[in-house]
PDB file of N, CA and C in Angstrom:
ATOM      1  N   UNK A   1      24.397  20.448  -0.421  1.00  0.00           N
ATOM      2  CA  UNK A   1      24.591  21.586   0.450  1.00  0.00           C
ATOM      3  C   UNK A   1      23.329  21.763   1.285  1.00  0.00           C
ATOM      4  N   UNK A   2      23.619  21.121   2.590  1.00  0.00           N
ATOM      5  CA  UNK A   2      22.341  21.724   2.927  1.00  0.00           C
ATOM      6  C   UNK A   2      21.781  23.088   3.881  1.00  0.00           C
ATOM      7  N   UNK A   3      20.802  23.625   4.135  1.00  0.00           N
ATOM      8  CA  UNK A   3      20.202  25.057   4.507  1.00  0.00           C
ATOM      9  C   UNK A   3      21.302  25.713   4.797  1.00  0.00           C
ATOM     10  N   UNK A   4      21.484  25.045   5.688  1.00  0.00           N
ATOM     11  CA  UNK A   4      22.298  26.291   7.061  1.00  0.00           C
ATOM     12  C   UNK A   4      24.216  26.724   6.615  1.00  0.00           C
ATOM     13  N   UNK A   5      24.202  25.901   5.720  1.00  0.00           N
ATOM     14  CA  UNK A   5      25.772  25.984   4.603  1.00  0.00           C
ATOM     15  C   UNK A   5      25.244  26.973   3.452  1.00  0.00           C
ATOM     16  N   UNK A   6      24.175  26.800   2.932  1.00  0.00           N
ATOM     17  CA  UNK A   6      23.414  27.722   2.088  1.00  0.00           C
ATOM     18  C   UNK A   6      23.410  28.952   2.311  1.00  0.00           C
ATOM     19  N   UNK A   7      23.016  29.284   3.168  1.00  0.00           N
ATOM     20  CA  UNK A   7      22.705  30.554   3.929  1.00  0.00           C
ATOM     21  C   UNK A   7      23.776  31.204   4.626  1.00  0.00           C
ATOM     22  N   UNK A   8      24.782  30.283   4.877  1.00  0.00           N
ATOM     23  CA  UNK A   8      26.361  30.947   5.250  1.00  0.00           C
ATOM     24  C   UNK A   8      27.130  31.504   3.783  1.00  0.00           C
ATOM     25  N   UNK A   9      26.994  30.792   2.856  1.00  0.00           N
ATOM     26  CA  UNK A   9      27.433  30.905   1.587  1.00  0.00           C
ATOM     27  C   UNK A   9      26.598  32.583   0.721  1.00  0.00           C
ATOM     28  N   UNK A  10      25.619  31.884   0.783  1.00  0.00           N
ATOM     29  CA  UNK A  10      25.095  33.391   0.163  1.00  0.00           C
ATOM     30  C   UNK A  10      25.091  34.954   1.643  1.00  0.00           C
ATOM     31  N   UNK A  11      25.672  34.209   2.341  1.00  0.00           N
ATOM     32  CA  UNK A  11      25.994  35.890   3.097  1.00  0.00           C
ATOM     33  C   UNK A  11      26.636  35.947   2.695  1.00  0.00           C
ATOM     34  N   UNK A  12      28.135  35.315   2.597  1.00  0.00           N
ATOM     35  CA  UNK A  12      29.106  35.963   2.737  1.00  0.00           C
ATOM     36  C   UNK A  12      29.303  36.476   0.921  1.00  0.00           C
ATOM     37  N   UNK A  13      28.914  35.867   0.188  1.00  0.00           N
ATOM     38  CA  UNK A  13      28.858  36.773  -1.134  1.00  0.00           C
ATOM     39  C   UNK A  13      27.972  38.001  -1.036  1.00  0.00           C
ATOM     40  N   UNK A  14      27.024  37.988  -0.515  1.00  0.00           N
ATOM     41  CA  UNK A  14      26.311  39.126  -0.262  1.00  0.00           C
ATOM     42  C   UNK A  14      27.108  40.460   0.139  1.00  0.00           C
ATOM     43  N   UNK A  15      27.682  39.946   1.515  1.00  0.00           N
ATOM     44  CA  UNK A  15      28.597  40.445   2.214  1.00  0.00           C
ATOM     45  C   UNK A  15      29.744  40.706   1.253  1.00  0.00           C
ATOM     46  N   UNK A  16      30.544  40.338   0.666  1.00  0.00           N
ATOM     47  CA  UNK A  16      31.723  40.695  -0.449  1.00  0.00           C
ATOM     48  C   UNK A  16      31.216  41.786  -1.124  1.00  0.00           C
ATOM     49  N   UNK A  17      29.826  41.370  -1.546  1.00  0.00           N
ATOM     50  CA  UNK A  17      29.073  42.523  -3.085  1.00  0.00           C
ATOM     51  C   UNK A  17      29.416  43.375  -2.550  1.00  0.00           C
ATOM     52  N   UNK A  18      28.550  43.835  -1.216  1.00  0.00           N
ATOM     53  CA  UNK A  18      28.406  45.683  -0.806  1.00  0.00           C
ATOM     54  C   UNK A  18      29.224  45.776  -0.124  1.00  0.00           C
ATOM     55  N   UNK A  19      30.540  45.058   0.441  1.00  0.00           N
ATOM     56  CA  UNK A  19      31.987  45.516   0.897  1.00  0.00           C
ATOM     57  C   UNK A  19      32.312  46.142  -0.536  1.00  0.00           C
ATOM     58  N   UNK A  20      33.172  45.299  -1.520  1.00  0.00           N
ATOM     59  CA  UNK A  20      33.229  45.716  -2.819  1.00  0.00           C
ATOM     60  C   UNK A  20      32.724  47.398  -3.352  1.00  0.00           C
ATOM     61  N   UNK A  21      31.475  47.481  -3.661  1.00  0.00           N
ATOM     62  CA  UNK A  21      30.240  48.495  -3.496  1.00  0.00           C
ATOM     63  C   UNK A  21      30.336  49.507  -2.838  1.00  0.00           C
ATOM     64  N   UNK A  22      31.059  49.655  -1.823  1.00  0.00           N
ATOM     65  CA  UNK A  22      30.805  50.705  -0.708  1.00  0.00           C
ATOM     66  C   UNK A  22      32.225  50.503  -0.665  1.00  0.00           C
ATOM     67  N   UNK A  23      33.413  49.887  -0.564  1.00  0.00           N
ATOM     68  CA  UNK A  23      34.892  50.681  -0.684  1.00  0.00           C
ATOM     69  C   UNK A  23      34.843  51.369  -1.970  1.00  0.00           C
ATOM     70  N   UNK A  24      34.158  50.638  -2.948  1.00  0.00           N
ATOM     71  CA  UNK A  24      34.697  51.714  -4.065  1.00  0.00           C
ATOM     72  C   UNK A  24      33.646  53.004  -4.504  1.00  0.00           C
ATOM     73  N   UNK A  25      33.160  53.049  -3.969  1.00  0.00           N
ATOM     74  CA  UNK A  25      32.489  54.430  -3.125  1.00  0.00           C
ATOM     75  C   UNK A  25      32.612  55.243  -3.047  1.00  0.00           C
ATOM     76  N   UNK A  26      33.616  54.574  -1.516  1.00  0.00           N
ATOM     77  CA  UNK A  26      34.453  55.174  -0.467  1.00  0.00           C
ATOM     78  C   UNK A  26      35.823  56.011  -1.366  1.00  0.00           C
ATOM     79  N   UNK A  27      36.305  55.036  -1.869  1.00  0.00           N
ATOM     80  CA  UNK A  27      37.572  55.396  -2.599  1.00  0.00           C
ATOM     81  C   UNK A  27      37.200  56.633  -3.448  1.00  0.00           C
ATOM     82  N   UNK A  28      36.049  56.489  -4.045  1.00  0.00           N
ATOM     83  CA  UNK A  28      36.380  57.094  -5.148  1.00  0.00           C
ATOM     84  C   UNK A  28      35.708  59.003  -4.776  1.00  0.00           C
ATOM     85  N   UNK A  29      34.649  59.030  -3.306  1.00  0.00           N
ATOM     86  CA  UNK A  29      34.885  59.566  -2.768  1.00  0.00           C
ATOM     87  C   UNK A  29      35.984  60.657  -2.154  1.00  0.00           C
ATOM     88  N   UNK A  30      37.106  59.849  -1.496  1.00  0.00           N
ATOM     89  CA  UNK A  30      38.480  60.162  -0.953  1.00  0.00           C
ATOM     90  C   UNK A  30      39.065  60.788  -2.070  1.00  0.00           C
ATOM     91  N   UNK A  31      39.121  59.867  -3.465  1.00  0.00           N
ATOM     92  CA  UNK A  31      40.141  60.516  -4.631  1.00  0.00           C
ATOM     93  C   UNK A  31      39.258  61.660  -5.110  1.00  0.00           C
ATOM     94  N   UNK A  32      38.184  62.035  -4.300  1.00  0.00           N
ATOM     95  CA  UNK A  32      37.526  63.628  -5.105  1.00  0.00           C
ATOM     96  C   UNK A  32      37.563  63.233  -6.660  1.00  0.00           C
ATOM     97  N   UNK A  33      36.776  61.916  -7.077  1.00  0.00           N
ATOM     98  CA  UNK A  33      36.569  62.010  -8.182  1.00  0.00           C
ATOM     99  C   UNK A  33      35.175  63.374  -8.557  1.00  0.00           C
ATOM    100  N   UNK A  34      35.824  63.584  -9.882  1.00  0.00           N
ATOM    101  CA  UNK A  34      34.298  64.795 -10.380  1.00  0.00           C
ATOM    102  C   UNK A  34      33.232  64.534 -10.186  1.00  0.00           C
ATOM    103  N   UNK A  35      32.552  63.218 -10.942  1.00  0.00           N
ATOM    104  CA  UNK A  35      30.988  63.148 -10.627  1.00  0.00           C
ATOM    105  C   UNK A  35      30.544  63.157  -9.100  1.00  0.00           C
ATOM    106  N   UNK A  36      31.494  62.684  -7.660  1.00  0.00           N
ATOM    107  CA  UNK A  36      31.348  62.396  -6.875  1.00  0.00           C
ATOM    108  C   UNK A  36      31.198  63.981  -5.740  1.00  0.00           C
ATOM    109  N   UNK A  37      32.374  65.024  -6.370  1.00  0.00           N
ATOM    110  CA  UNK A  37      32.269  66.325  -5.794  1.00  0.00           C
ATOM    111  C   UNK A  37      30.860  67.009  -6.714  1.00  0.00           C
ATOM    112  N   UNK A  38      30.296  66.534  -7.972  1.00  0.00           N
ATOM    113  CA  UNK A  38      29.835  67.781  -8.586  1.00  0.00           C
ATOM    114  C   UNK A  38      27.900  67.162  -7.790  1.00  0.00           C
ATOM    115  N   UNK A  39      28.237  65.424  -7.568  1.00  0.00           N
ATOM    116  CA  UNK A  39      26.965  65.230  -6.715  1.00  0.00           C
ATOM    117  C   UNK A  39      26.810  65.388  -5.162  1.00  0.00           C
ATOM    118  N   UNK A  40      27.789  66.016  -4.855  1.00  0.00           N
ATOM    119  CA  UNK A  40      27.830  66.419  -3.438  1.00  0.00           C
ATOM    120  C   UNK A  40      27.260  68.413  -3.479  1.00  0.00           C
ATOM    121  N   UNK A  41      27.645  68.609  -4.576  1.00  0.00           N
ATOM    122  CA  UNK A  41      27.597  70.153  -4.593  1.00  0.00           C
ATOM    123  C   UNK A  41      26.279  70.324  -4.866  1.00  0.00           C
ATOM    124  N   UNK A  42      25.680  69.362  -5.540  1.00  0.00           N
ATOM    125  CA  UNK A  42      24.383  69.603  -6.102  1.00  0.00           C
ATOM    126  C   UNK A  42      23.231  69.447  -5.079  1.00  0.00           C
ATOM    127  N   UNK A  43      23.911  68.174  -3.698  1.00  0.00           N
ATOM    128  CA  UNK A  43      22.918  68.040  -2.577  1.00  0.00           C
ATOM    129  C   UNK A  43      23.201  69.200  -1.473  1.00  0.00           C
ATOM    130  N   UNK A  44      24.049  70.052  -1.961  1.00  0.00           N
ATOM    131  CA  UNK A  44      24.370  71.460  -0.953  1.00  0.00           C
ATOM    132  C   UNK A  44      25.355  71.048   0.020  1.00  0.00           C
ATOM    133  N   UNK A  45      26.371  69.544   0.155  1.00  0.00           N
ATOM    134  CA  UNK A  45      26.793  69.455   1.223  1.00  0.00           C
ATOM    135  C   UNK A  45      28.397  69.979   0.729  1.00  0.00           C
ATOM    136  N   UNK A  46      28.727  70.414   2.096  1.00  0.00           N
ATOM    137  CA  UNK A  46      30.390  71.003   2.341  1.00  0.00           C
ATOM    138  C   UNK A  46      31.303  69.505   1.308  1.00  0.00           C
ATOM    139  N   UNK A  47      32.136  70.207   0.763  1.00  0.00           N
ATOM    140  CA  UNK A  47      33.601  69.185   0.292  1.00  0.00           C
ATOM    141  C   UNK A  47      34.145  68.584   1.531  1.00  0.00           C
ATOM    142  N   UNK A  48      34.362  69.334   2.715  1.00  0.00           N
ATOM    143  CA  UNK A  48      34.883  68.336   3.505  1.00  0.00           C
ATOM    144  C   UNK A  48      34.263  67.365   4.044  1.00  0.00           C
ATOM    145  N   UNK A  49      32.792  67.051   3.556  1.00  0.00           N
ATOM    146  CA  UNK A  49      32.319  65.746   4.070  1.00  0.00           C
ATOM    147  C   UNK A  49      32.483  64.925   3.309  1.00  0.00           C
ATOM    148  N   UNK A  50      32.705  65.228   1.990  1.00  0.00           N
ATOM    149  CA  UNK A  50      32.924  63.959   0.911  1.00  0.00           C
ATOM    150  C   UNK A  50      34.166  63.029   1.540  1.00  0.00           C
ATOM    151  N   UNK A  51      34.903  63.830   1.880  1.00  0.00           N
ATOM    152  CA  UNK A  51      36.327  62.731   2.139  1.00  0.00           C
ATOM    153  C   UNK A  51      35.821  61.927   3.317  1.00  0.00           C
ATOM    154  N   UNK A  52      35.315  61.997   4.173  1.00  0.00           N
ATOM    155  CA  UNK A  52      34.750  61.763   5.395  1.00  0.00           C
ATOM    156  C   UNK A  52      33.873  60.939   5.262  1.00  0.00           C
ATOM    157  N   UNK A  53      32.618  61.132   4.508  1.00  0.00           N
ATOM    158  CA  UNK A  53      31.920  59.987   3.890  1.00  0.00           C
ATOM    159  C   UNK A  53      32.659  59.065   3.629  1.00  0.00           C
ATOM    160  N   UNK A  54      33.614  59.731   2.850  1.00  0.00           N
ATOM    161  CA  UNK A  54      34.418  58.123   1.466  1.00  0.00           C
ATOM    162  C   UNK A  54      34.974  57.505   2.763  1.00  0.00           C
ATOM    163  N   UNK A  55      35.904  57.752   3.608  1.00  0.00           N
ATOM    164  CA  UNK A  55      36.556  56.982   4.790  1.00  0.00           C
ATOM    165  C   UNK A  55      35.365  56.002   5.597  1.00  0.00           C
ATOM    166  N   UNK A  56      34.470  57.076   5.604  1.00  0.00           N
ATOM    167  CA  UNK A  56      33.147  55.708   6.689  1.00  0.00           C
ATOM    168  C   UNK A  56      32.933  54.650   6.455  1.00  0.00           C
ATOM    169  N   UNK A  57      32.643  55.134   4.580  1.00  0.00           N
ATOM    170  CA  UNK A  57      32.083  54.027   3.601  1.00  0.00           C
ATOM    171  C   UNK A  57      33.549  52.558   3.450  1.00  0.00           C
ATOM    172  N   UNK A  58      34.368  53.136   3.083  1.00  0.00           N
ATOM    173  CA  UNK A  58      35.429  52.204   2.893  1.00  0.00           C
ATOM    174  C   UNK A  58      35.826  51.095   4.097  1.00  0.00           C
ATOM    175  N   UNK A  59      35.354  52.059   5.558  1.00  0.00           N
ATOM    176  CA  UNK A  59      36.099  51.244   6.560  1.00  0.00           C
ATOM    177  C   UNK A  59      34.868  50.598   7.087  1.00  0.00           C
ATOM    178  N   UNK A  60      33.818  51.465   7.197  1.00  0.00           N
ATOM    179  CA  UNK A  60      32.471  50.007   7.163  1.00  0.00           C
ATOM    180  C   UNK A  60      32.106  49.258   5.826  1.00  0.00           C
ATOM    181  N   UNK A  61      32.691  49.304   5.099  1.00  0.00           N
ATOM    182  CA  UNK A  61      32.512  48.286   4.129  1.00  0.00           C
ATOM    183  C   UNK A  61      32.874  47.124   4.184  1.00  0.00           C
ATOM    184  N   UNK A  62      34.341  47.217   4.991  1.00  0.00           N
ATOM    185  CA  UNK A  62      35.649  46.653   5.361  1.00  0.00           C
ATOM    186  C   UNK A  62      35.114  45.703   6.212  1.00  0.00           C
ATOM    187  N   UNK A  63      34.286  46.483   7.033  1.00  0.00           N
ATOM    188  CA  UNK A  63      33.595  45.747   8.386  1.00  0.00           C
ATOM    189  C   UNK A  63      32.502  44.714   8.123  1.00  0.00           C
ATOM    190  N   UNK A  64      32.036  45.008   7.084  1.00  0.00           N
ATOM    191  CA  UNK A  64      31.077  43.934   6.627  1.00  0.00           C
ATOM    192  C   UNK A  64      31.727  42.476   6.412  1.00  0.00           C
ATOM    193  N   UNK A  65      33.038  42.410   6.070  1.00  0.00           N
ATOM    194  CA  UNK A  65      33.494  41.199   5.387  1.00  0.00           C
ATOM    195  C   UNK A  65      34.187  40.763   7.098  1.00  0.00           C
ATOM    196  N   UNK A  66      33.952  41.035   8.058  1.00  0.00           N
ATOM    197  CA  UNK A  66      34.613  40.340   9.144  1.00  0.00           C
ATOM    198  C   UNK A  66      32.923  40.441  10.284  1.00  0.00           C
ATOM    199  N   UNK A  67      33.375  38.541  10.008  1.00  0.00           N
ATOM    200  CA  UNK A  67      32.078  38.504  10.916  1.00  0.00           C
ATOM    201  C   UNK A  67      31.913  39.012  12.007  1.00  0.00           C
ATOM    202  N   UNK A  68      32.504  39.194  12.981  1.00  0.00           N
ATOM    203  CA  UNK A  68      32.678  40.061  14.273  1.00  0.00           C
ATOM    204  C   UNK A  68      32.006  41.622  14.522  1.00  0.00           C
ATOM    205  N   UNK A  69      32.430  42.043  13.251  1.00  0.00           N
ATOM    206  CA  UNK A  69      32.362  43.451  12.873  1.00  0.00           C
ATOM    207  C   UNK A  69      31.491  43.963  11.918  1.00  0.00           C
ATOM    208  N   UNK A  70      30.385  43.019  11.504  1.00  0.00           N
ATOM    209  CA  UNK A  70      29.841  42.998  10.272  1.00  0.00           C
ATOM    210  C   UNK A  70      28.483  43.706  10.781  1.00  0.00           C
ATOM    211  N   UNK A  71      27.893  43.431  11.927  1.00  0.00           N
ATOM    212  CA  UNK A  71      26.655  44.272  12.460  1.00  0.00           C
ATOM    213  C   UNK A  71      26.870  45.469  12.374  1.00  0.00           C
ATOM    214  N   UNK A  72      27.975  46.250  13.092  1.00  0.00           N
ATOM    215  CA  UNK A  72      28.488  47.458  13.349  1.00  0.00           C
ATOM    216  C   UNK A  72      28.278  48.144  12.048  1.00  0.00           C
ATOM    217  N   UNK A  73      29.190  47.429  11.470  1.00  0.00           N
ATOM    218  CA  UNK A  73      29.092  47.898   9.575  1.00  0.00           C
ATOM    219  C   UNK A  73      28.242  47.980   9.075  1.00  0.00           C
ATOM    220  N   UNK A  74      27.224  46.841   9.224  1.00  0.00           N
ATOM    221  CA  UNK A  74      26.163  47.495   8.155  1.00  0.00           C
ATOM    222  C   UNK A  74      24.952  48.112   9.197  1.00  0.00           C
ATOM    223  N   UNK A  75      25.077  48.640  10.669  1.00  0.00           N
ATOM    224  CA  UNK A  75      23.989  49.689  11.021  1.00  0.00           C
ATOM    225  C   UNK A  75      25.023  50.721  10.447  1.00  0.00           C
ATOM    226  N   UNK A  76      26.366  50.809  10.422  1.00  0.00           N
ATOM    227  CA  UNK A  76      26.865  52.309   9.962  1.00  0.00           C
ATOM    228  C   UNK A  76      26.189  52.811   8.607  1.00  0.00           C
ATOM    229  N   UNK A  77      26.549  51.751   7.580  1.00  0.00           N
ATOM    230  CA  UNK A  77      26.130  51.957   6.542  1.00  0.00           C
ATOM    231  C   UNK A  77      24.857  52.352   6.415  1.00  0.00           C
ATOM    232  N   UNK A  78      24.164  51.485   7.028  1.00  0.00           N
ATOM    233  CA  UNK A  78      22.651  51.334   6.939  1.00  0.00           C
ATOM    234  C   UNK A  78      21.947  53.179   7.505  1.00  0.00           C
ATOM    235  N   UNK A  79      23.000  53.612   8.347  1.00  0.00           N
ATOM    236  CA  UNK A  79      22.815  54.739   8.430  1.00  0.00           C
ATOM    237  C   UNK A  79      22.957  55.848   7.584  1.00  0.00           C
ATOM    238  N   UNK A  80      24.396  55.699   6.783  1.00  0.00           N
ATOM    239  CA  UNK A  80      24.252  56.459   6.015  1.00  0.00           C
ATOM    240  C   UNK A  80      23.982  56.386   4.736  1.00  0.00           C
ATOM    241  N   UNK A  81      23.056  54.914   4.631  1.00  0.00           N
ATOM    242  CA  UNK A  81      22.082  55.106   3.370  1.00  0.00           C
ATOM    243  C   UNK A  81      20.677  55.572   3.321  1.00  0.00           C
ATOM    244  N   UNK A  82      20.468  55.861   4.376  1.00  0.00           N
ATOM    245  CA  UNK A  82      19.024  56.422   4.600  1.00  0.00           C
ATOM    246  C   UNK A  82      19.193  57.923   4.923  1.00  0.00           C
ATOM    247  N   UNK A  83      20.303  58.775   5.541  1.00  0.00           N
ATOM    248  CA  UNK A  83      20.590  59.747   5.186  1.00  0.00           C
ATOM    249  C   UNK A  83      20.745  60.114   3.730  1.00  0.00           C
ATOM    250  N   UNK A  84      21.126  59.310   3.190  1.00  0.00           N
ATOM    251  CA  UNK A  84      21.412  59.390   1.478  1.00  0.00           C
ATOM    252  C   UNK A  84      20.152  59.471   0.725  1.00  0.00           C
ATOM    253  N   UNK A  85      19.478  58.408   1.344  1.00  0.00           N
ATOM    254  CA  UNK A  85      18.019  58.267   0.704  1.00  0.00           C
ATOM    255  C   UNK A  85      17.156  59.464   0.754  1.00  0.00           C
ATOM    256  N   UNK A  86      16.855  60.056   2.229  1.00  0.00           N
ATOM    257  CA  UNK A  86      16.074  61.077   2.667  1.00  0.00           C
ATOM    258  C   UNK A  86      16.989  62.503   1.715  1.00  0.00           C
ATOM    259  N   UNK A  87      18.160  62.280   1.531  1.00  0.00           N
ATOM    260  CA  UNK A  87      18.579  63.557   0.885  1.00  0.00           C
ATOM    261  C   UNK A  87      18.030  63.775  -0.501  1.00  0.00           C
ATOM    262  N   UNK A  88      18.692  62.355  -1.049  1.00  0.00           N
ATOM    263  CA  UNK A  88      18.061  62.225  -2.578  1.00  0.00           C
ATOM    264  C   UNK A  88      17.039  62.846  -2.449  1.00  0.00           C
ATOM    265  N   UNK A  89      16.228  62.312  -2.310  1.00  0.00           N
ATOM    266  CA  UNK A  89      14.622  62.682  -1.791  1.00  0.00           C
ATOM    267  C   UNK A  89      13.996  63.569  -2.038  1.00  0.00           C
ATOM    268  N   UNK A  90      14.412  63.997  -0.591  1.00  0.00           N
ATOM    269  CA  UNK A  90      14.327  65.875  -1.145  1.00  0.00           C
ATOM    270  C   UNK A  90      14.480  66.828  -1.966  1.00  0.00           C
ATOM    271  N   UNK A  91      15.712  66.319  -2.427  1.00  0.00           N
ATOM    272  CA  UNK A  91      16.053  66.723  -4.017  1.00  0.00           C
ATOM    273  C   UNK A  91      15.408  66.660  -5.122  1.00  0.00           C
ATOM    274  N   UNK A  92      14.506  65.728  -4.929  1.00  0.00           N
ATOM    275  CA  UNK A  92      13.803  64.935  -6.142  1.00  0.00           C
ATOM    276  C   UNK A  92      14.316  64.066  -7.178  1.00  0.00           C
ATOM    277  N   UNK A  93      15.476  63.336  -6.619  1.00  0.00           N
ATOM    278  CA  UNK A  93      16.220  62.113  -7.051  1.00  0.00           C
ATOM    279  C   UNK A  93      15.382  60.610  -6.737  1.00  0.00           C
ATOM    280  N   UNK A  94      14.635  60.481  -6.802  1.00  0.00           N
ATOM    281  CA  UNK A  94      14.058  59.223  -6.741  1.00  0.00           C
ATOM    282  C   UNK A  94      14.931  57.981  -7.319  1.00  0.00           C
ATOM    283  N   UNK A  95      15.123  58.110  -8.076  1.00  0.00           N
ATOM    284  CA  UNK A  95      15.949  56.988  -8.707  1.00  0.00           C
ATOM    285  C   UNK A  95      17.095  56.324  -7.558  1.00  0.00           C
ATOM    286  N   UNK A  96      18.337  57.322  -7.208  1.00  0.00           N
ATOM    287  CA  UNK A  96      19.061  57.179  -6.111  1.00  0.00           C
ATOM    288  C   UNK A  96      18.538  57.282  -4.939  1.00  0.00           C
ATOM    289  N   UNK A  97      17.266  57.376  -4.764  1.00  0.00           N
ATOM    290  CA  UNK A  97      16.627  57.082  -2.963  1.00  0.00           C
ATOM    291  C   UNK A  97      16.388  55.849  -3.192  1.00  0.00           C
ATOM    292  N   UNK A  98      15.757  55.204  -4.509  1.00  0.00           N
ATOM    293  CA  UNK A  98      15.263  54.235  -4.706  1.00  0.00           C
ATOM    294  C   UNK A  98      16.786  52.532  -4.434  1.00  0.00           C
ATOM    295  N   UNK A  99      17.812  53.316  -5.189  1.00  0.00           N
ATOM    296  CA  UNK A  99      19.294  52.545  -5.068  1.00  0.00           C
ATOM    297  C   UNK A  99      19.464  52.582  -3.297  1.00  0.00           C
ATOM    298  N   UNK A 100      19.390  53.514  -2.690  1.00  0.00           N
ATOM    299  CA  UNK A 100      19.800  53.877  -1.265  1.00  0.00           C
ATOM    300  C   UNK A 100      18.603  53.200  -0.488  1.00  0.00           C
ATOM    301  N   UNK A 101      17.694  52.951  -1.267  1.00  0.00           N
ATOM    302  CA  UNK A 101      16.711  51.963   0.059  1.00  0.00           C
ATOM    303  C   UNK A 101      16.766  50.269  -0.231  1.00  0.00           C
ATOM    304  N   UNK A 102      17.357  49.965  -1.385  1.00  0.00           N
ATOM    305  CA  UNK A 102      17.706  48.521  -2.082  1.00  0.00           C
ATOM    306  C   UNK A 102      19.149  48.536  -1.278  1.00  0.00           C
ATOM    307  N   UNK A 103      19.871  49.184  -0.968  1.00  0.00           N
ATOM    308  CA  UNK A 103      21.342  48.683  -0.245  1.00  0.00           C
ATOM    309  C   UNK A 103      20.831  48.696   1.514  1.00  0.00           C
ATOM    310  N   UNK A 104      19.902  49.500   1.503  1.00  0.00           N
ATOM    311  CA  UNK A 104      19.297  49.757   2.813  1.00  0.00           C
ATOM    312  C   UNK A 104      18.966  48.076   3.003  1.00  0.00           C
ATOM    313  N   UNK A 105      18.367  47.183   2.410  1.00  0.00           N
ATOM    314  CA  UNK A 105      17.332  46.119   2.817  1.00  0.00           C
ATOM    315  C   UNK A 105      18.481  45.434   2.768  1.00  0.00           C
ATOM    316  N   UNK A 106      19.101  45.261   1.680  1.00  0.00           N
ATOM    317  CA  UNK A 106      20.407  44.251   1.854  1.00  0.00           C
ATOM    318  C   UNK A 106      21.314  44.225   3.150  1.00  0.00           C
ATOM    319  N   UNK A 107      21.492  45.273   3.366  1.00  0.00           N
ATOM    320  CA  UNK A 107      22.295  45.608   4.877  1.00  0.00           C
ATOM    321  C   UNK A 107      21.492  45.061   5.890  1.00  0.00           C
ATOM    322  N   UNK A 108      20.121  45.325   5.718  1.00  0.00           N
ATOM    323  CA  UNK A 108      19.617  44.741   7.048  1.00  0.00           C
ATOM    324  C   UNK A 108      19.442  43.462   6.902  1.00  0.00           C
ATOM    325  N   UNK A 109      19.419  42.624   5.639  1.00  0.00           N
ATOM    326  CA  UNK A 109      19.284  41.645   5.719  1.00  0.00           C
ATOM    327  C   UNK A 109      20.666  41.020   6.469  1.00  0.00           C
ATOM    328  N   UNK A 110      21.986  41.199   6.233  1.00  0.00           N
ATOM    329  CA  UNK A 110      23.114  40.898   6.430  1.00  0.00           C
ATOM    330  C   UNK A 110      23.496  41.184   8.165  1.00  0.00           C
ATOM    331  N   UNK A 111      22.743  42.319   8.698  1.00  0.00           N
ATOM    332  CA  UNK A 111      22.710  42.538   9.883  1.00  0.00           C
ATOM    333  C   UNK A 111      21.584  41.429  10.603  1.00  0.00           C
ATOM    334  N   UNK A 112      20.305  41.099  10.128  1.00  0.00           N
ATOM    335  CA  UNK A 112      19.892  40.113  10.483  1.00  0.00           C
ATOM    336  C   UNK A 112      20.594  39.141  10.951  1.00  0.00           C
ATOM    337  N   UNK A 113      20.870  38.410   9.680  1.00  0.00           N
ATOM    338  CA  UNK A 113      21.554  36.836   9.717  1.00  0.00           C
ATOM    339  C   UNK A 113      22.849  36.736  10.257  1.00  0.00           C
ATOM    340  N   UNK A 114      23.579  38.058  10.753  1.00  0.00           N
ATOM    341  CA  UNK A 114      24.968  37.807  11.199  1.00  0.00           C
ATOM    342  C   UNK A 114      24.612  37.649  13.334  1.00  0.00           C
ATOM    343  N   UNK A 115      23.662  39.078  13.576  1.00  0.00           N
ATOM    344  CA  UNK A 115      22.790  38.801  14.815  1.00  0.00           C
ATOM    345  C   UNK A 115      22.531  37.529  15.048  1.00  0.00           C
ATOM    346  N   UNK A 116      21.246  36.837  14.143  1.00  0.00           N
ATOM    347  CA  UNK A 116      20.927  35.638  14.160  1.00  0.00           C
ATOM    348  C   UNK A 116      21.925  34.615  15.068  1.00  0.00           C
ATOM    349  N   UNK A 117      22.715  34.275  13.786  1.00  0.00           N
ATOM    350  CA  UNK A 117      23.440  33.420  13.240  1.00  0.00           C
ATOM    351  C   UNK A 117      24.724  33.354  14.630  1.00  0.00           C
ATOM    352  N   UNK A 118      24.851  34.582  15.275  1.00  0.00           N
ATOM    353  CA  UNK A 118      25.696  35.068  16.551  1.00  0.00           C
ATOM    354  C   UNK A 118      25.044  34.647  17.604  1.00  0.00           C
ATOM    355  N   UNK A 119      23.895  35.262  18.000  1.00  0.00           N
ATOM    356  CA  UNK A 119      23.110  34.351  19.482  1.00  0.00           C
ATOM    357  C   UNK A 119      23.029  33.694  18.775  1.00  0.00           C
ATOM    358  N   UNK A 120      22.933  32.286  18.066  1.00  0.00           N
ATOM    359  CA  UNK A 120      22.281  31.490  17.764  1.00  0.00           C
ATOM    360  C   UNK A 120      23.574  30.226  18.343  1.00  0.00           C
ATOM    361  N   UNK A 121      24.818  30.767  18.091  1.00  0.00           N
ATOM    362  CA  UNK A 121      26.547  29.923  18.463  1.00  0.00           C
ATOM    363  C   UNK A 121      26.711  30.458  19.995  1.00  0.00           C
ATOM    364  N   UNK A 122      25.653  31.297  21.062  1.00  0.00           N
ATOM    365  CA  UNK A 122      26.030  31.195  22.227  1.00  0.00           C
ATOM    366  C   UNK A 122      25.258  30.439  23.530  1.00  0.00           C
TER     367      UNK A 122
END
């Protein structure tokens, strides 16, 4: 296998993980699971953003696994993991700023190499 098959290969598993990761999120978001409303209540935000979140998350997750659409997806994401992060934060959740800046690098890595990898075929 050489480099440049390498490096197509481990995106797109990359790319699967935090599609995977972030629909079920998303989903579990949407289904107003408990831990998901009682950690939304605890960062002070409205219930109607949870569902709203969960939809972003699910359909840019979605977007990650289609190369076309995969930049878009992970600046969305990438956005609202650093909103996530800076919230944690504040809160004094370190632990989950710490998770929200590790999906942060992965995303950009994936936004990298899809950029790249795009001018690179024009």
């Amino acid at each position: 296998m050489n480099g440049d098959r390498f490096i197509e290969f481990v995106l797109w598993v990359l790319s699967l993980v935090l599609a995977i990761v972030f629909f079920y999120n998303g989903a579990s978001k949407i289904m107003e699971y408990p831990y998901q409303v009682a950690q939304f209540e605890a960062l002070g935000l409205p219930g109607n953003l949870l569902i709203a979140v969960g939809v972003m998350e699910c359909v840019a997750g979605l977007m990650l696994t289609i190369p076309r659409l995969s930049l878009v997806g992970g600046i969305l994401l990438g956005v609202m993991m650093l909103a996530s992060a800076g919230l944690h934060f504040v809160h004094d959740n370190i632990t989950s700023s710490f998770r929200a800046v590790v999906l942060i690098v992965m995303l950009a890595g994936i936004c990298y190499l899809r950029f790249k990898r795009g001018s690179a075929r024009k």
